[in-house]
Protein backbone atom coordinates (compact mmCIF):
# COMPACT_ATOMS: atom_id res chain seq x y z
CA UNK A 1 10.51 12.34 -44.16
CA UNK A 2 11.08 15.67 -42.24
CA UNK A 3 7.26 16.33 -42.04
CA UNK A 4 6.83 12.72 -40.44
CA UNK A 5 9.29 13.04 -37.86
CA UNK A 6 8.20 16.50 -37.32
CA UNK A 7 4.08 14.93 -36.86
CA UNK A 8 5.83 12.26 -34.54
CA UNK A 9 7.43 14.71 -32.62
CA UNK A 10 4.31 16.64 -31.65
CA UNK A 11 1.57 13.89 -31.61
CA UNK A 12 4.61 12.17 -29.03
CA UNK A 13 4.93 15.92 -27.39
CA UNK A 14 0.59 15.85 -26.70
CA UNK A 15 0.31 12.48 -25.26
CA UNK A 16 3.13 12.95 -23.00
CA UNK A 17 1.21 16.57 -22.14
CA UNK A 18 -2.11 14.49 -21.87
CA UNK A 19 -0.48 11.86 -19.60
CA UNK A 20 0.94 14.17 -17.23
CA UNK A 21 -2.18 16.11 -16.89
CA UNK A 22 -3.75 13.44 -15.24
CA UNK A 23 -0.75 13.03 -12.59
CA UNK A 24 -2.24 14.85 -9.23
CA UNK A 25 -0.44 18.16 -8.40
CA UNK A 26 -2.13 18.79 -5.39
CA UNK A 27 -0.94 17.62 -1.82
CA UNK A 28 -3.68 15.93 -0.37
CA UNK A 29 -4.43 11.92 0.89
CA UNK A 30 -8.75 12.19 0.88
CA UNK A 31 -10.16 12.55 -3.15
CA UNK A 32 -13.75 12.66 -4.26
CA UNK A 33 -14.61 10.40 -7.17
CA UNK A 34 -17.29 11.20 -9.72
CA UNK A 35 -18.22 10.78 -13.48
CA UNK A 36 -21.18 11.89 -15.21
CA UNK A 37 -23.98 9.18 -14.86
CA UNK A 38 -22.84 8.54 -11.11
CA UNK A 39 -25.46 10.35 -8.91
CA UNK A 40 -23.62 10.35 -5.77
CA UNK A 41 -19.52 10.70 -5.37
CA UNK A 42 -17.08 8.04 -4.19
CA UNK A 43 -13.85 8.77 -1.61
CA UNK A 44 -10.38 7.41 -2.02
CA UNK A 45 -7.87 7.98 0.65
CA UNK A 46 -4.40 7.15 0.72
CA UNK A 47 -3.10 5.34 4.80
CA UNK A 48 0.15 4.48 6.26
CA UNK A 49 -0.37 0.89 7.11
CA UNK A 50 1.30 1.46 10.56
CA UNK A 51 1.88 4.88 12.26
CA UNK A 52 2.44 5.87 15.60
CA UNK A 53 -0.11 7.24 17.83
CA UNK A 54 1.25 10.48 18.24
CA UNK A 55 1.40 10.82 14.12
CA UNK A 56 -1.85 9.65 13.48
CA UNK A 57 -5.33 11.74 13.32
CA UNK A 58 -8.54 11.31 11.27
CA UNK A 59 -9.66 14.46 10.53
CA UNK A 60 -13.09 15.65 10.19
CA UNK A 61 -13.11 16.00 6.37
CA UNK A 62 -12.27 11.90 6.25
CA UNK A 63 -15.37 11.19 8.63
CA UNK A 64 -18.19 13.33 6.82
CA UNK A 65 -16.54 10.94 3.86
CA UNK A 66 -16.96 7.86 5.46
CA UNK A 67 -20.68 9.33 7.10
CA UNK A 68 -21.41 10.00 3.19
CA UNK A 69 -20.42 6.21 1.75
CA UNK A 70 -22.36 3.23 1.90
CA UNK A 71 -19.41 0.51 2.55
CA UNK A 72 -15.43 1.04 2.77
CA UNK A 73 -13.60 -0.83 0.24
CA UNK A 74 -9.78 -1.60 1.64
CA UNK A 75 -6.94 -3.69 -0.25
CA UNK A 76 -8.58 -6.41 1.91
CA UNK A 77 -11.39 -7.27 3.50
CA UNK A 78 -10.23 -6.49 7.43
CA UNK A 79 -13.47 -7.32 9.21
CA UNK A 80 -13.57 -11.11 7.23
CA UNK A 81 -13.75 -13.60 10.02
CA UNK A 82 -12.04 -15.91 7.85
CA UNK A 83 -8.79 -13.18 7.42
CA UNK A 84 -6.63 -15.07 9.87
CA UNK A 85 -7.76 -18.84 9.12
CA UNK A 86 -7.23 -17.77 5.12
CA UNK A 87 -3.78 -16.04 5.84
CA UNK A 88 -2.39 -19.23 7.96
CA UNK A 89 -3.47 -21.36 4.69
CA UNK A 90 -0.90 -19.19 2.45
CA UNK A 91 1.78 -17.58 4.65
CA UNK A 92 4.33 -20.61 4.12
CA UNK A 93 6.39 -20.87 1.22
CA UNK A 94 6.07 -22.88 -1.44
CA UNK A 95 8.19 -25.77 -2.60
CA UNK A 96 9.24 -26.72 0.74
CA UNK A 97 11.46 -23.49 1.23
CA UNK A 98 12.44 -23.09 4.63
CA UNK A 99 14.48 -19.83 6.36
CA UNK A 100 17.27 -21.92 6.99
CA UNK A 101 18.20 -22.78 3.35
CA UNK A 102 17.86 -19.21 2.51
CA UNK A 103 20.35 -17.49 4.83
CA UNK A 104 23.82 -18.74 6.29
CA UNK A 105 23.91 -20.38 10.04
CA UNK A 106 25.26 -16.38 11.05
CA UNK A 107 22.47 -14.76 9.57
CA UNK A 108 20.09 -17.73 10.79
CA UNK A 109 21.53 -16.94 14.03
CA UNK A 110 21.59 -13.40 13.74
CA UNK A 111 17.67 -13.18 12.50
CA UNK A 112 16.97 -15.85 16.14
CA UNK A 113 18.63 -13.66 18.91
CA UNK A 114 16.68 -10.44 16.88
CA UNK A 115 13.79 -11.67 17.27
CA UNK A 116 14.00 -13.01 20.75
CA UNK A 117 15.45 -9.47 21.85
CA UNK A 118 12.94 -7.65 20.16
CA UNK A 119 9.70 -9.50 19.89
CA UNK A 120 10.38 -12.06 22.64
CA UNK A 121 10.02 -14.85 20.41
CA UNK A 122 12.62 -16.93 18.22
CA UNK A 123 12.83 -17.36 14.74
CA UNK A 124 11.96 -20.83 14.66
CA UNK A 125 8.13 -20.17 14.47
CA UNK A 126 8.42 -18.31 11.19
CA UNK A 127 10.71 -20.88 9.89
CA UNK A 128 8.15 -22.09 7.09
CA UNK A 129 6.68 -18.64 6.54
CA UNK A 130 7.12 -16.30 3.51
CA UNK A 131 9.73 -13.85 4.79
CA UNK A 132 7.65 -10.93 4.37
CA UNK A 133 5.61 -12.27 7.29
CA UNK A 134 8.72 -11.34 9.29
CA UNK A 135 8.50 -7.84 8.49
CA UNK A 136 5.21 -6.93 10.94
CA UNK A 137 6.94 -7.43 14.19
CA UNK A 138 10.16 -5.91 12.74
CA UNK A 139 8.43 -2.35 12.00
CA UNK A 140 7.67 -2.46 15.91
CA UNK A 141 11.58 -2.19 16.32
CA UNK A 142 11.70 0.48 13.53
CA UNK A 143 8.71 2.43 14.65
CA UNK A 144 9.49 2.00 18.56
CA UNK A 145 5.95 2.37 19.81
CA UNK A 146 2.62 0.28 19.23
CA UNK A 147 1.84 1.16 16.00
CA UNK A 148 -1.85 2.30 15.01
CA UNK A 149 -3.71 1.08 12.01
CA UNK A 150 -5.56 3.86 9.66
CA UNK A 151 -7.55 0.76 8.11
CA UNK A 152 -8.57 -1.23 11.45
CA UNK A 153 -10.02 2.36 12.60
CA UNK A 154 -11.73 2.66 9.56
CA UNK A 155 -13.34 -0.86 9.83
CA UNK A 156 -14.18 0.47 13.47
CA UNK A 157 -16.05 3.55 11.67
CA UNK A 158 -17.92 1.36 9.52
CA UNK A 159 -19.12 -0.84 12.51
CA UNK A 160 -20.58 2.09 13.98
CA UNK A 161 -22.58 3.08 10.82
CA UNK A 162 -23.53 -0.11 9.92
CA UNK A 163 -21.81 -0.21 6.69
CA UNK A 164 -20.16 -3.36 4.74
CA UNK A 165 -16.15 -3.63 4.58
CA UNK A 166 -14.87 -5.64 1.16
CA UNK A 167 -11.39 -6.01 0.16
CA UNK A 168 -10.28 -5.01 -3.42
CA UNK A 169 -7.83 -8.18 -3.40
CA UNK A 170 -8.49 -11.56 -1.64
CA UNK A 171 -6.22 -12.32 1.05
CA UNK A 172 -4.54 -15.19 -1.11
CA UNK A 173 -4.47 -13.22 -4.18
CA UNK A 174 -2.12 -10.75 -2.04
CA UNK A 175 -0.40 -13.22 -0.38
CA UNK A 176 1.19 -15.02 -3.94
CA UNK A 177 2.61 -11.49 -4.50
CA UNK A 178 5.39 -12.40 -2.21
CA UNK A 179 5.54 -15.77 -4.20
CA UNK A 180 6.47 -13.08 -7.38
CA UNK A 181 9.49 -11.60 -5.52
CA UNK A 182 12.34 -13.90 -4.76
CA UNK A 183 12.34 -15.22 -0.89
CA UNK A 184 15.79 -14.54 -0.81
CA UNK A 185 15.35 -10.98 -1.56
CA UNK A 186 13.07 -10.66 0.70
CA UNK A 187 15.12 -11.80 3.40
CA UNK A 188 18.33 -9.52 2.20
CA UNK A 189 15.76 -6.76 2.83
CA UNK A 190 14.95 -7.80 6.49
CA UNK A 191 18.99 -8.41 7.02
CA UNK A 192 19.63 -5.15 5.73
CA UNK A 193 16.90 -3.38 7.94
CA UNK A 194 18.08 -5.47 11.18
CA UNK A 195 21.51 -3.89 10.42
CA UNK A 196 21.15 -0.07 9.67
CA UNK A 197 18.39 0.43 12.07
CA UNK A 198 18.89 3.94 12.98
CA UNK A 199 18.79 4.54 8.94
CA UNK A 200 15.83 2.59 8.51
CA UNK A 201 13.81 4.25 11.39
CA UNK A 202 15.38 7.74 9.69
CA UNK A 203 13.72 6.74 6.34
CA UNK A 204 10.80 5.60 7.72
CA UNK A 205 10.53 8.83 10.12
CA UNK A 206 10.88 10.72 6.68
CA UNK A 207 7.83 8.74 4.95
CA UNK A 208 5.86 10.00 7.80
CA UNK A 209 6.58 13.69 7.70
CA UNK A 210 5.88 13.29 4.10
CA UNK A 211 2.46 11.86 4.81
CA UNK A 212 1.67 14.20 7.43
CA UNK A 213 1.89 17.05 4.35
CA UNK A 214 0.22 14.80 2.23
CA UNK A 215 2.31 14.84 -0.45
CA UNK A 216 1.59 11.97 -2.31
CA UNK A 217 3.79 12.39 -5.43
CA UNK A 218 6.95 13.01 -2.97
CA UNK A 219 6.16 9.80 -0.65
CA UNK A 220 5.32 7.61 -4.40
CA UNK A 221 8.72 8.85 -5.07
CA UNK A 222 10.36 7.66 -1.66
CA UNK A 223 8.79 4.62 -1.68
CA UNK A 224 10.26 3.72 -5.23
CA UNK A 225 13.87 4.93 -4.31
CA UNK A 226 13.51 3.12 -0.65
CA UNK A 227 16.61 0.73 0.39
CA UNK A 228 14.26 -0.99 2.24
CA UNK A 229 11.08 -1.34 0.94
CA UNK A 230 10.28 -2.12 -2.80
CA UNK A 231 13.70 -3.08 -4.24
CA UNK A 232 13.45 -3.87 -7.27
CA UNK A 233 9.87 -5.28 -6.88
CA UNK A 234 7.91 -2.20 -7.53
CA UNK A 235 6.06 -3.47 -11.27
CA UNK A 236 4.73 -6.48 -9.01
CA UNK A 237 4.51 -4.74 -5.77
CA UNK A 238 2.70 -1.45 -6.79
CA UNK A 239 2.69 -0.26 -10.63
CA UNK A 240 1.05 -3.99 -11.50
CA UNK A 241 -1.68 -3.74 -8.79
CA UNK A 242 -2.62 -0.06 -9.62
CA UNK A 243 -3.54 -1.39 -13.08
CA UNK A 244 -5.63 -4.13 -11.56
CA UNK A 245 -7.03 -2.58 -9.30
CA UNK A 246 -8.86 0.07 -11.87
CA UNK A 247 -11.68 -2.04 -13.28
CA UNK A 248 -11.98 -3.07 -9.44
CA UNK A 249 -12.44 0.16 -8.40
CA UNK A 250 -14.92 0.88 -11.15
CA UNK A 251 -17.16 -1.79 -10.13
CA UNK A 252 -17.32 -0.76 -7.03
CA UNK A 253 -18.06 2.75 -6.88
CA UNK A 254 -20.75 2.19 -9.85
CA UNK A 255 -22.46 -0.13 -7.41
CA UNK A 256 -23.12 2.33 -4.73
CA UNK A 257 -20.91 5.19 -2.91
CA UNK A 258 -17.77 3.67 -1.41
CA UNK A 259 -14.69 5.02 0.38
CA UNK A 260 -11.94 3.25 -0.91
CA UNK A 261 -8.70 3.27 1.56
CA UNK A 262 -5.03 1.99 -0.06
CA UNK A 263 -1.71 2.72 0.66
CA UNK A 264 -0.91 6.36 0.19
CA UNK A 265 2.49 5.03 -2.44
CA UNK A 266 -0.56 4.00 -4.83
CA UNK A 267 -2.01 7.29 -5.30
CA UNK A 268 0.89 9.61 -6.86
CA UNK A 269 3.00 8.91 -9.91
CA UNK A 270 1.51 8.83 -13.57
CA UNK A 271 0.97 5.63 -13.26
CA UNK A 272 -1.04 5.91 -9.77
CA UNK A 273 -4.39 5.11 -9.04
CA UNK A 274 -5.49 8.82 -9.37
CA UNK A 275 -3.69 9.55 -12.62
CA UNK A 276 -5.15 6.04 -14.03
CA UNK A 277 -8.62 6.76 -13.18
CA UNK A 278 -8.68 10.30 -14.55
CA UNK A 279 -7.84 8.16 -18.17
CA UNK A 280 -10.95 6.51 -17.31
CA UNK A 281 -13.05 9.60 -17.80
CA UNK A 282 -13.43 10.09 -13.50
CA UNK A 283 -13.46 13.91 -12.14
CA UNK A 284 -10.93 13.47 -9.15
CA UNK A 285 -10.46 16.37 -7.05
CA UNK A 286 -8.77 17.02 -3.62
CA UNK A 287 -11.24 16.95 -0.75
CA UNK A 288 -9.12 19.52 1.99
């Protein structure tokens, strides 16, 4: 009996070795992707979805990446002339939810004059809308400035080169997510934000610097712990999606050389897209 829990022990002890080996130690957002049989390497990068223009830069190491790929894979397909038609079709929520059933006539009224104060337009138009829609004009009040997009910039760099954008999710395969996480919760999170703004824009000022060193495995771990981001949510938000996203990925890059751009939060952790496709047999290394 002694012997067994003794070989449980260890062979428990070498996968738990063999795991963490594959978590990325380096600080770095821009990867190279290879496995024997692939003739020329894939990217992945990790973005901030919205950064200020004074935070954001794309260095010269990203572009020879881009210059070196033959399309840019993003979470979604941001050069789709459909995007917008295809997000109206899902943004409202289902079963006839409306904001007003899901907060009290303070917090209704509370959510209204934000709005108007901040984004010069009432709350009434979002009234149908999955309350995670509500959160792109809010990060304008967190970020104070006019946020800049890493992934629209690198849709304009594939323009230029004459390369294809695809999406690794469809725009209503990403919008049921918020279907997954209760409406109400979702709203508690925009209340909360509205509330402790200076906190929020402290947090989020914190994410950045994080970013700017490229630490993935620090900002994973911030974005996990966040009071206002993942809450609770994170298996269907981000450890669930990794996982998907892996034969996706694989797919893609065997098909021809691809720079794959996702949110920097999916990259670190053991159960990251890095760590996951190192179990796959891939040769990721840090591109500095």
């Amino acid at each position: 009996m002694r012997a067994l829990i003794w070989g449980f022990a260890f062979w428990s002890c070498i996968f738990s070795v063999a795991c963490f080996a594959q978590v990325p130690t380096e600080n770095a957002l821009l990867w190279e992707i290879t496995k024997p049989g692939q003739p020329k390497p894939s990217y992945l990068f990790g973005t901030i979805h919205l950064i200020c223009p004074t935070d954001f830069a794309l260095s010269d190491s990203l572009k020879a990446a881009v210059s070196r790929s033959e399309q840019i894979a993003l979470e979604m397909d941001m050069d789709d002339p459909g995007m917008m038609m295809n997000m109206m079709k899902s943004m409202n929520m289902r079963d006839g939810n409306e904001l007003k059933k899901l907060v009290s006539e303070s917090e209704y009224n509370k959510l209204d004059q934000f709005y108007k104060d901040s984004v010069g337009v009432g709350i009434a138009m979002f009234e149908k809308a999955k309350p995670f829609v509500l959160m792109g004009p809010l990060f304008n009040a967190v970020l104070d400035c006019q946020p800049q997009s890493y992934e629209m910039s690198l849709v304009e760099l594939a323009k230029k080169q004459q390369s294809e954008v695809i999406g690794i999710e469809g725009m209503d395969e990403q919008m049921a997510i918020f279907d997954s996480s209760p409406y109400k919760d979702q709203v508690r999170m925009i209340l909360s934000m509205i509330d402790n703004l200076p906190k929020a824009r402290k947090e989020f000022k914190d994410l950045v610097a994080l970013y700017k060193t490229q630490n993935i495995n620090e900002l994973y771990k911030l974005t996990l712990k966040s009071e206002f981001g993942l809450d609770g949510n994170e298996e269907i938000m981000l450890l669930d999606r990794n996982k998907k996203w892996i034969p996706r990925i694989e797919k893609i890059v065997s098909e021809k050389p691809t720079f794959i751009a996702v949110g920097a939060a999916h990259l670190g952790g053991e159960r990251g897209v890095i760590a996951l496709l190192r179990k796959q047999g891939y040769k990721i290394r840090p591109v500095l």
